[in-house]
PDB file of N, CA and C in Angstrom:
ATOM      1  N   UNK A   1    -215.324 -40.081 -46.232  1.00  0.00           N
ATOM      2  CA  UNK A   1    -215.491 -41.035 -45.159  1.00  0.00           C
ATOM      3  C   UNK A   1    -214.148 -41.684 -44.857  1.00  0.00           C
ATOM      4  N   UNK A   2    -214.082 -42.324 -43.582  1.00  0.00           N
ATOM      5  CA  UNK A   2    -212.589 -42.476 -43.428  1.00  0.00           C
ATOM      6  C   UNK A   2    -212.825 -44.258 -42.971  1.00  0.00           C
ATOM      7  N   UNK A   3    -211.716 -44.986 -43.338  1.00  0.00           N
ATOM      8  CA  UNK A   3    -212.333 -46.498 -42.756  1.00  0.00           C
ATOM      9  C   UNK A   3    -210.865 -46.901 -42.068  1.00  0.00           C
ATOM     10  N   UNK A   4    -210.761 -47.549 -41.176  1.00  0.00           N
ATOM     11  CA  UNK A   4    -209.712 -47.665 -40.304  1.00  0.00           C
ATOM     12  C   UNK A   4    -209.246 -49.612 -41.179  1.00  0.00           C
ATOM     13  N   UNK A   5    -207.843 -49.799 -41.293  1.00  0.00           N
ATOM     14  CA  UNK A   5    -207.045 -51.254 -41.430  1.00  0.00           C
ATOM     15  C   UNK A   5    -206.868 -51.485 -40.251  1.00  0.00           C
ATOM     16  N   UNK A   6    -207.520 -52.860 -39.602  1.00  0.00           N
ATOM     17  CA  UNK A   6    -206.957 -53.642 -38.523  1.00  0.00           C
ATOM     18  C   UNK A   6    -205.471 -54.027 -38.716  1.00  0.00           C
ATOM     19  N   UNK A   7    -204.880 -54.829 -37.594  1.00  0.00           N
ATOM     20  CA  UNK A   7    -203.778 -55.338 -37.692  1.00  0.00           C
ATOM     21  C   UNK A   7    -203.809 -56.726 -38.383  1.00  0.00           C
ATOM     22  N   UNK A   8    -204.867 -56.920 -38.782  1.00  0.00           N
ATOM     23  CA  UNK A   8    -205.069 -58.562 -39.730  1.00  0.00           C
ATOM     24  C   UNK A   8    -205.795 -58.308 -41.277  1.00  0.00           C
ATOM     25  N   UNK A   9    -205.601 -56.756 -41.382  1.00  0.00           N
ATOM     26  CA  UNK A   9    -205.512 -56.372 -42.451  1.00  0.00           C
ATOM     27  C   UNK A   9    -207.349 -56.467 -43.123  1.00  0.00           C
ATOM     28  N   UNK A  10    -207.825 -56.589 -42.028  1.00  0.00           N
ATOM     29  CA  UNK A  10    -209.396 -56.065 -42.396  1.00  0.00           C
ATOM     30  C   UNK A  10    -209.840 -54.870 -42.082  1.00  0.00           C
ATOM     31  N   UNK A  11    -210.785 -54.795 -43.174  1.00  0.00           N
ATOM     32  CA  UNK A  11    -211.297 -53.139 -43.347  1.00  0.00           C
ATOM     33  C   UNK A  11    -212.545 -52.962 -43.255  1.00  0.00           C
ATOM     34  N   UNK A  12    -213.507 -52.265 -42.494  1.00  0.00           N
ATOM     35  CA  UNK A  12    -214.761 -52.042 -42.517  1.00  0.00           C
ATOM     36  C   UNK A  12    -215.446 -50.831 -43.241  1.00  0.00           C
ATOM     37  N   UNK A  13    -215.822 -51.297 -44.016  1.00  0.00           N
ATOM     38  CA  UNK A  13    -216.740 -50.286 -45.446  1.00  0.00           C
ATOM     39  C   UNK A  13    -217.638 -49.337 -44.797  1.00  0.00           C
ATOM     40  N   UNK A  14    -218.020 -48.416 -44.773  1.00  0.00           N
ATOM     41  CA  UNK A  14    -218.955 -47.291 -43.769  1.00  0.00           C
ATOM     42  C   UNK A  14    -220.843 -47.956 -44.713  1.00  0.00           C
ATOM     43  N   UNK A  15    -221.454 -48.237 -43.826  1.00  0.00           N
ATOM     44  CA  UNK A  15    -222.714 -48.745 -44.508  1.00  0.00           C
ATOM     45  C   UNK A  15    -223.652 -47.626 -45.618  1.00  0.00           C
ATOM     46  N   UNK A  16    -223.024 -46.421 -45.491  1.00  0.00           N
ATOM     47  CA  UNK A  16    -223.281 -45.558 -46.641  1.00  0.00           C
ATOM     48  C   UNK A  16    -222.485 -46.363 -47.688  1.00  0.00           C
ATOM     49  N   UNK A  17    -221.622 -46.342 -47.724  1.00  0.00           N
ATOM     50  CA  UNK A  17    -221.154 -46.955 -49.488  1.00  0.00           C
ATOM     51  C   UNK A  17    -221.632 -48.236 -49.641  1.00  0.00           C
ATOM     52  N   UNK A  18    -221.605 -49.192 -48.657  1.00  0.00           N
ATOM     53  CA  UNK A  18    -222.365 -51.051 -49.091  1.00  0.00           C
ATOM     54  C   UNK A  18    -223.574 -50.326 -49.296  1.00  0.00           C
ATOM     55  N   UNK A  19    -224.605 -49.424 -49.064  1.00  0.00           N
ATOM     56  CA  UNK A  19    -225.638 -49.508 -49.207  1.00  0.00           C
ATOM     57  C   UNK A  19    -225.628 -48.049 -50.741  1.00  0.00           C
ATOM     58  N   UNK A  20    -224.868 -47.712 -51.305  1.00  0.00           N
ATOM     59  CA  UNK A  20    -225.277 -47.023 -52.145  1.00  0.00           C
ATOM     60  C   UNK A  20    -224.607 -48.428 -53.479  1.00  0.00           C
ATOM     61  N   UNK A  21    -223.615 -49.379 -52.876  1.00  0.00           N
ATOM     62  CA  UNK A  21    -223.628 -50.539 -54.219  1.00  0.00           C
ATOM     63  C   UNK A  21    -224.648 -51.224 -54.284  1.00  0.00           C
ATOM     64  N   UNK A  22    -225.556 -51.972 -53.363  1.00  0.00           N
ATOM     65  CA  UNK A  22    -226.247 -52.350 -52.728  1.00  0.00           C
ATOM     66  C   UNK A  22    -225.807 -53.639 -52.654  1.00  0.00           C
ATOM     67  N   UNK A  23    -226.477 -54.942 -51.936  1.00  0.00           N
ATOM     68  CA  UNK A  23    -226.218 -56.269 -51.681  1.00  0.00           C
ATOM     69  C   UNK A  23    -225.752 -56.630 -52.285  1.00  0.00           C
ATOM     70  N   UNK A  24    -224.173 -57.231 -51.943  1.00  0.00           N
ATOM     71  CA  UNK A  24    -223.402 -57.605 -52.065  1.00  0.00           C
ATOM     72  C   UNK A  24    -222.223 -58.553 -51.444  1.00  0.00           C
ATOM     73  N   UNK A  25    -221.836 -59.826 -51.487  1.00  0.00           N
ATOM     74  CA  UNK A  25    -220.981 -60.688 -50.595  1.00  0.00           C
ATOM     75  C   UNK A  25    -219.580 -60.704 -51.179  1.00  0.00           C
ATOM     76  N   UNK A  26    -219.106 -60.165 -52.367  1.00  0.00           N
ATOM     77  CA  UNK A  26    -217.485 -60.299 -52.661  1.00  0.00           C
ATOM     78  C   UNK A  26    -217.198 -58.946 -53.410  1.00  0.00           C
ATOM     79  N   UNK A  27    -215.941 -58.810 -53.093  1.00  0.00           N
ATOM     80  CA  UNK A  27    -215.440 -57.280 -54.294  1.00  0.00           C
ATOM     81  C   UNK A  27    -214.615 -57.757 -55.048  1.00  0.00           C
ATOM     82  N   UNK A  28    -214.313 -57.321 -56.043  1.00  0.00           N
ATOM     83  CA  UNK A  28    -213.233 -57.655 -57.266  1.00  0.00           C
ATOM     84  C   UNK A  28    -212.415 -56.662 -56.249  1.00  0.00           C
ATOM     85  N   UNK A  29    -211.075 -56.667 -56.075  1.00  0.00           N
ATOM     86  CA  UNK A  29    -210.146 -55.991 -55.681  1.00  0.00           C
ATOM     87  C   UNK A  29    -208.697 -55.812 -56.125  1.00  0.00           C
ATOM     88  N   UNK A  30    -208.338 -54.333 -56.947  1.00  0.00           N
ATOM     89  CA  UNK A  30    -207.239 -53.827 -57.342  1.00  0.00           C
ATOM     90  C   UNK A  30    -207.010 -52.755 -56.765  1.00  0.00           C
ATOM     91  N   UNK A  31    -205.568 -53.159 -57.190  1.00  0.00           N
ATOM     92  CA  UNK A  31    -204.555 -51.542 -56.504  1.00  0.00           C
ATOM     93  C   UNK A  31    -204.016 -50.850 -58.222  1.00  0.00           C
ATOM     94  N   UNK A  32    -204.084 -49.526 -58.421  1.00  0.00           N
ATOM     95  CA  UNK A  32    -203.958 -48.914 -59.035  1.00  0.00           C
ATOM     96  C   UNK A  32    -203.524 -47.309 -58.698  1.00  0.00           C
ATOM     97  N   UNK A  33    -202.327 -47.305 -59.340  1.00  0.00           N
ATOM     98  CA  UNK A  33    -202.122 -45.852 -59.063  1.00  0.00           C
ATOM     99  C   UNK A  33    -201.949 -45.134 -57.720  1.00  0.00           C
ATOM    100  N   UNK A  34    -201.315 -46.380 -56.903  1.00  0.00           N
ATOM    101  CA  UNK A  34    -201.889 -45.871 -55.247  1.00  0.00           C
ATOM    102  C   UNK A  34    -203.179 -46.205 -54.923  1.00  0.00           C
ATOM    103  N   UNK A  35    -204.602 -46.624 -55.399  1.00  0.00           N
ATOM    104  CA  UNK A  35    -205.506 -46.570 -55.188  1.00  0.00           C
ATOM    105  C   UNK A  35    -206.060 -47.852 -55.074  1.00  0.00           C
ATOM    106  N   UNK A  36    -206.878 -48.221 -54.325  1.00  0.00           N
ATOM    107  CA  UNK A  36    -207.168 -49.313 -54.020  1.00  0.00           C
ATOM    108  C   UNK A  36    -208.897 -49.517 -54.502  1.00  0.00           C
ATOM    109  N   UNK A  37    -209.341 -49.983 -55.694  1.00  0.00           N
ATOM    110  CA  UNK A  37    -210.277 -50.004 -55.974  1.00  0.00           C
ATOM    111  C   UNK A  37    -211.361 -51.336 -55.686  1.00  0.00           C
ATOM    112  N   UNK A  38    -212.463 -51.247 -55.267  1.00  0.00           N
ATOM    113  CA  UNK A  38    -212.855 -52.253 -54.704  1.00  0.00           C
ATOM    114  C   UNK A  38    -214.546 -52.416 -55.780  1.00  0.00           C
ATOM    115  N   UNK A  39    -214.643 -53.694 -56.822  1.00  0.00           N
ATOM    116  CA  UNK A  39    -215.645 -53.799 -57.592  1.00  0.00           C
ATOM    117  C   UNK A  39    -216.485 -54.521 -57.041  1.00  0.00           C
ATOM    118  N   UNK A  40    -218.179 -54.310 -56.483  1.00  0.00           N
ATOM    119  CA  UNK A  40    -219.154 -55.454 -56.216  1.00  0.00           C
ATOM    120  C   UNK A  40    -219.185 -56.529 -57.316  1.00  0.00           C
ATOM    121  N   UNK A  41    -219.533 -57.555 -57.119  1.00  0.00           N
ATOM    122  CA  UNK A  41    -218.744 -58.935 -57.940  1.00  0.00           C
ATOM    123  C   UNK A  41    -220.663 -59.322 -57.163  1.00  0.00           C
ATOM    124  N   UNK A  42    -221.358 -60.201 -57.923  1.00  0.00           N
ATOM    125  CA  UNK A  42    -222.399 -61.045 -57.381  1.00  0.00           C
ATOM    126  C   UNK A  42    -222.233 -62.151 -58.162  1.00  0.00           C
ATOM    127  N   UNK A  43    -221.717 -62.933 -57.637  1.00  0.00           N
ATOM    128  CA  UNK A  43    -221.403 -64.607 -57.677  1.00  0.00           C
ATOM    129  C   UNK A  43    -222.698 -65.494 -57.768  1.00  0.00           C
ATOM    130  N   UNK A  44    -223.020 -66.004 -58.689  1.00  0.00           N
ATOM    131  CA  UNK A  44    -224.363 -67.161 -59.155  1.00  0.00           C
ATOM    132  C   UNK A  44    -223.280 -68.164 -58.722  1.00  0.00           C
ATOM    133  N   UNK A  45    -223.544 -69.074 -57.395  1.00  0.00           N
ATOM    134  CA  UNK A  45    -223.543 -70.520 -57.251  1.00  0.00           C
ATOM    135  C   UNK A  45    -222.989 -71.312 -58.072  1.00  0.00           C
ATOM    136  N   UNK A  46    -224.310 -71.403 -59.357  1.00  0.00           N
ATOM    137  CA  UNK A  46    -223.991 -72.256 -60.500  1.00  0.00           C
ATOM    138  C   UNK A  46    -223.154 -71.930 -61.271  1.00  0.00           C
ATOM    139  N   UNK A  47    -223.046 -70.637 -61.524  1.00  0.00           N
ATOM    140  CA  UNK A  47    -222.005 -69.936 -62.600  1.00  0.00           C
ATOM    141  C   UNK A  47    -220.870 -70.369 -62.106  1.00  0.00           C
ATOM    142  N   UNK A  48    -220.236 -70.436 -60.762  1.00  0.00           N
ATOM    143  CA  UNK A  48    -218.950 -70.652 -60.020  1.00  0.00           C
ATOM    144  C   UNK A  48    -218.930 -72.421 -60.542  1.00  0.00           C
ATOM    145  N   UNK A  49    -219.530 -73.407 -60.256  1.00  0.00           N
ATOM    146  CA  UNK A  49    -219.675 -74.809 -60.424  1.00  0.00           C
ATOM    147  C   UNK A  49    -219.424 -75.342 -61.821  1.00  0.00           C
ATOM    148  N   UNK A  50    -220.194 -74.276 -63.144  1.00  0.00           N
ATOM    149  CA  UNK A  50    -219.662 -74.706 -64.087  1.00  0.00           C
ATOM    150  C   UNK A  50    -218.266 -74.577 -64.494  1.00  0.00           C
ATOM    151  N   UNK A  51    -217.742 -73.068 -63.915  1.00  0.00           N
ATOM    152  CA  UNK A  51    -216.774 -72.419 -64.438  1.00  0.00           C
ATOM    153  C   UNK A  51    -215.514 -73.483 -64.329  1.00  0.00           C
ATOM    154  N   UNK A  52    -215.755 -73.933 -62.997  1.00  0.00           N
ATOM    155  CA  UNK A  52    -214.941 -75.140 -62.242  1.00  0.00           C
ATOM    156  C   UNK A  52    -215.082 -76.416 -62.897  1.00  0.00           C
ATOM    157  N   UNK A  53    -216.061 -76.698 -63.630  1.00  0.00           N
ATOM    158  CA  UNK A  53    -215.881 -77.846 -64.473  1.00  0.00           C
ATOM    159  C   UNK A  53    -214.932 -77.202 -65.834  1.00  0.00           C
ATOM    160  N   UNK A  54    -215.647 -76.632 -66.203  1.00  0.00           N
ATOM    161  CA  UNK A  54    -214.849 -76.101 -67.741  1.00  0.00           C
ATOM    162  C   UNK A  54    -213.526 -75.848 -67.330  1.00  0.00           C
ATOM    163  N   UNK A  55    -212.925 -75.325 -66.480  1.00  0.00           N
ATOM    164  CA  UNK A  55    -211.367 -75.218 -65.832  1.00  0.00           C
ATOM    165  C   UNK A  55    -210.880 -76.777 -65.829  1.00  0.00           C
ATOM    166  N   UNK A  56    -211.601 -77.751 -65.396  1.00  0.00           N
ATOM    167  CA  UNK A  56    -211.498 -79.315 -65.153  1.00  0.00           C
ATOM    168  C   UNK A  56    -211.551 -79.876 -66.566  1.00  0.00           C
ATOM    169  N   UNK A  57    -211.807 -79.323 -67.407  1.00  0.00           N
ATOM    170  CA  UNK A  57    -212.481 -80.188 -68.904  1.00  0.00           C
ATOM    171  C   UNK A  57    -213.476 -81.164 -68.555  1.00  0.00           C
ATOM    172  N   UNK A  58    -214.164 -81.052 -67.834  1.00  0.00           N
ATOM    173  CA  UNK A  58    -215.562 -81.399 -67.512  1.00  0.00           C
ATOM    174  C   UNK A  58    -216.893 -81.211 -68.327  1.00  0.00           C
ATOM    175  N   UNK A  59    -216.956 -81.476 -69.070  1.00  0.00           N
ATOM    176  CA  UNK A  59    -218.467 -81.459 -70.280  1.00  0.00           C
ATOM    177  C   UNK A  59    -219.965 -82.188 -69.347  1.00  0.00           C
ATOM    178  N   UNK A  60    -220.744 -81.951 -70.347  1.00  0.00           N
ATOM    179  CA  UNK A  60    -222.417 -82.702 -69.628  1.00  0.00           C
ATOM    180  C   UNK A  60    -222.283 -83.650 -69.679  1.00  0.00           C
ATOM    181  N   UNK A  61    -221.764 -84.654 -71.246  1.00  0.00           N
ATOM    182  CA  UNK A  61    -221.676 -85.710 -71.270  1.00  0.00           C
ATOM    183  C   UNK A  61    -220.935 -86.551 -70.173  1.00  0.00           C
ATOM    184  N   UNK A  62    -219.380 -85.964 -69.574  1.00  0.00           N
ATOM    185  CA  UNK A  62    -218.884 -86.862 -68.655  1.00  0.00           C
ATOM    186  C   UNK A  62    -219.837 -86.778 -67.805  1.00  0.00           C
ATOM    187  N   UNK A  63    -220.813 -85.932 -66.872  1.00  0.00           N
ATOM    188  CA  UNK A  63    -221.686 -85.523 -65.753  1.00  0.00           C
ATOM    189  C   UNK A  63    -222.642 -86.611 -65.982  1.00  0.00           C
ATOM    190  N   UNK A  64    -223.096 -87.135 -67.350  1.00  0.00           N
ATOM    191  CA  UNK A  64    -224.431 -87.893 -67.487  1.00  0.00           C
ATOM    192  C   UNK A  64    -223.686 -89.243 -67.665  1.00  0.00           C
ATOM    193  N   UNK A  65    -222.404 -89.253 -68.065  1.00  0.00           N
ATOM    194  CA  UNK A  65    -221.523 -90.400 -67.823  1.00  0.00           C
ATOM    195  C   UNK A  65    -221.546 -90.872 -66.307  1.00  0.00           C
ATOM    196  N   UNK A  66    -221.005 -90.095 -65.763  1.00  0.00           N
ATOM    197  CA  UNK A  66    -220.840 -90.355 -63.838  1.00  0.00           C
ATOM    198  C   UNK A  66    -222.392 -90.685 -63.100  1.00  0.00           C
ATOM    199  N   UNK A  67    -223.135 -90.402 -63.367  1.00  0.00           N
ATOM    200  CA  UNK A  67    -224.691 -90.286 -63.002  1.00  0.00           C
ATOM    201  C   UNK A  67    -224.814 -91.755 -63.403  1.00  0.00           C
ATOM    202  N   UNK A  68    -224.852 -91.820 -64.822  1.00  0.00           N
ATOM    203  CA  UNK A  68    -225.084 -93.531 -65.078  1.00  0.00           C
ATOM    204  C   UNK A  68    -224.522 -94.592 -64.538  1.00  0.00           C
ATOM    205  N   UNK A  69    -223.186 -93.991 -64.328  1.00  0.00           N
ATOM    206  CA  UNK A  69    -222.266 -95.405 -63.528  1.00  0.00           C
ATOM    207  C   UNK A  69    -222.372 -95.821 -62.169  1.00  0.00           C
ATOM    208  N   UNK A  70    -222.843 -94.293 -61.661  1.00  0.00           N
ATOM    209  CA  UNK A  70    -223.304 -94.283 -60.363  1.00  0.00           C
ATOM    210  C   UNK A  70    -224.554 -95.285 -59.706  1.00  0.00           C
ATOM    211  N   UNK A  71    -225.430 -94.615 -60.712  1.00  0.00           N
ATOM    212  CA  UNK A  71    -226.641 -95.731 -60.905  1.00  0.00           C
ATOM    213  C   UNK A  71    -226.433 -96.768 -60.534  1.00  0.00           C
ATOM    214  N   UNK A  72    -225.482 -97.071 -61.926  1.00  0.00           N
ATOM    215  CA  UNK A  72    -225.673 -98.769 -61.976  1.00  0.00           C
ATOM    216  C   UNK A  72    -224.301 -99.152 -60.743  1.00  0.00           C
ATOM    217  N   UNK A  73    -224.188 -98.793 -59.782  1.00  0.00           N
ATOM    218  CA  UNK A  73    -223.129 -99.066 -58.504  1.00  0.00           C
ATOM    219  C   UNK A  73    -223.995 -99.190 -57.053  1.00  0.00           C
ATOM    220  N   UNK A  74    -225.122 -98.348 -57.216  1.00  0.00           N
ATOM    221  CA  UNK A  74    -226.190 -98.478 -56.171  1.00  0.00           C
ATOM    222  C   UNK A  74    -226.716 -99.618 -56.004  1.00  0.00           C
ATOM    223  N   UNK A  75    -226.558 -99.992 -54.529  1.00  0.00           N
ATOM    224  CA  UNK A  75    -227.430-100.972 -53.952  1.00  0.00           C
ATOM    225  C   UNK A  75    -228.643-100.612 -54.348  1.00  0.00           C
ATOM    226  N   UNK A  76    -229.676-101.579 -55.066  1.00  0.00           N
ATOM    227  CA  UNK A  76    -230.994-101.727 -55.292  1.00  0.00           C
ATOM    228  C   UNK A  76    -232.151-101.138 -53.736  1.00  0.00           C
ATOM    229  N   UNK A  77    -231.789-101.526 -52.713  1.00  0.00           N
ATOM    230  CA  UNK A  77    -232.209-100.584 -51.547  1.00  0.00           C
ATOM    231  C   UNK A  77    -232.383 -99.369 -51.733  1.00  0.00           C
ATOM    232  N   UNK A  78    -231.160 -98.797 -51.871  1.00  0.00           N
ATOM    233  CA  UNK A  78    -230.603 -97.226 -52.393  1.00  0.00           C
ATOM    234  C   UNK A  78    -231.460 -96.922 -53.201  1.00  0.00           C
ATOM    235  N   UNK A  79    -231.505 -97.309 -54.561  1.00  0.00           N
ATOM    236  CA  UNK A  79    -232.195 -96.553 -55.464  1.00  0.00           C
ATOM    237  C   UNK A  79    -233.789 -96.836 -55.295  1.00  0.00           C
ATOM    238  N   UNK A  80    -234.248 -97.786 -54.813  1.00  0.00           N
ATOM    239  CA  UNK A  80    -235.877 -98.106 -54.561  1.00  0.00           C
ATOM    240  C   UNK A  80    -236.247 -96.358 -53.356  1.00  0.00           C
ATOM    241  N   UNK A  81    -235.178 -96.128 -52.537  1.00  0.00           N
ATOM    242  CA  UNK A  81    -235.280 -95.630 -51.516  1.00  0.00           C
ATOM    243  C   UNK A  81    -235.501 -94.000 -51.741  1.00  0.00           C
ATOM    244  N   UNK A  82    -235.264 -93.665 -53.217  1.00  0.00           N
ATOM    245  CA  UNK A  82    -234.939 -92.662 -54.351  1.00  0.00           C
ATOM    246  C   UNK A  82    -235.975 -92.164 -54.641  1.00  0.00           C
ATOM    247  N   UNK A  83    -236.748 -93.201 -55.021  1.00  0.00           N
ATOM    248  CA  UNK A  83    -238.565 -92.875 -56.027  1.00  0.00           C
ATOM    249  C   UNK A  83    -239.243 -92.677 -54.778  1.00  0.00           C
TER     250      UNK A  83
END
């Protein structure tokens, strides 16, 4: 199959190959050997959010830290407005 590079350096995949990886929204992408290899990657939301805390040194405890302080910073309106 042949896939044409735009001039902004996008490439359109022939829907035979997206559909023999199947659903999929990102590729891992390396060049090797001349070759340009392209890996389906399926990204969990949450998996991305923690990863980004643990990169941050972000633990549960600071999270249940921030939650509490938060709390107690809310206008009483606010939090009645909650339940």
């Amino acid at each position: 199959m042949l896939a044409k590079i735009t001039s902004k350096n996008q490439l359109t995949l022939p829907k035979a190959v997206t559909n023999a990886v199947g659903a999929t929204e990102y590729f891992d992408v390396q060049a090797k050997g001349g070759q340009i290899i392209l890996t389906p990657v399926r990204i969990q939301r949450a998996d991305a959010v923690r990863a980004k805390l643990a990169e941050m040194g972000i633990d549960e405890q600071d999270v249940a830290d921030a939650v509490a302080w938060s709390r107690k910073q809310a206008p009483k309106a606010a939090r009645k407005s909650r339940k």
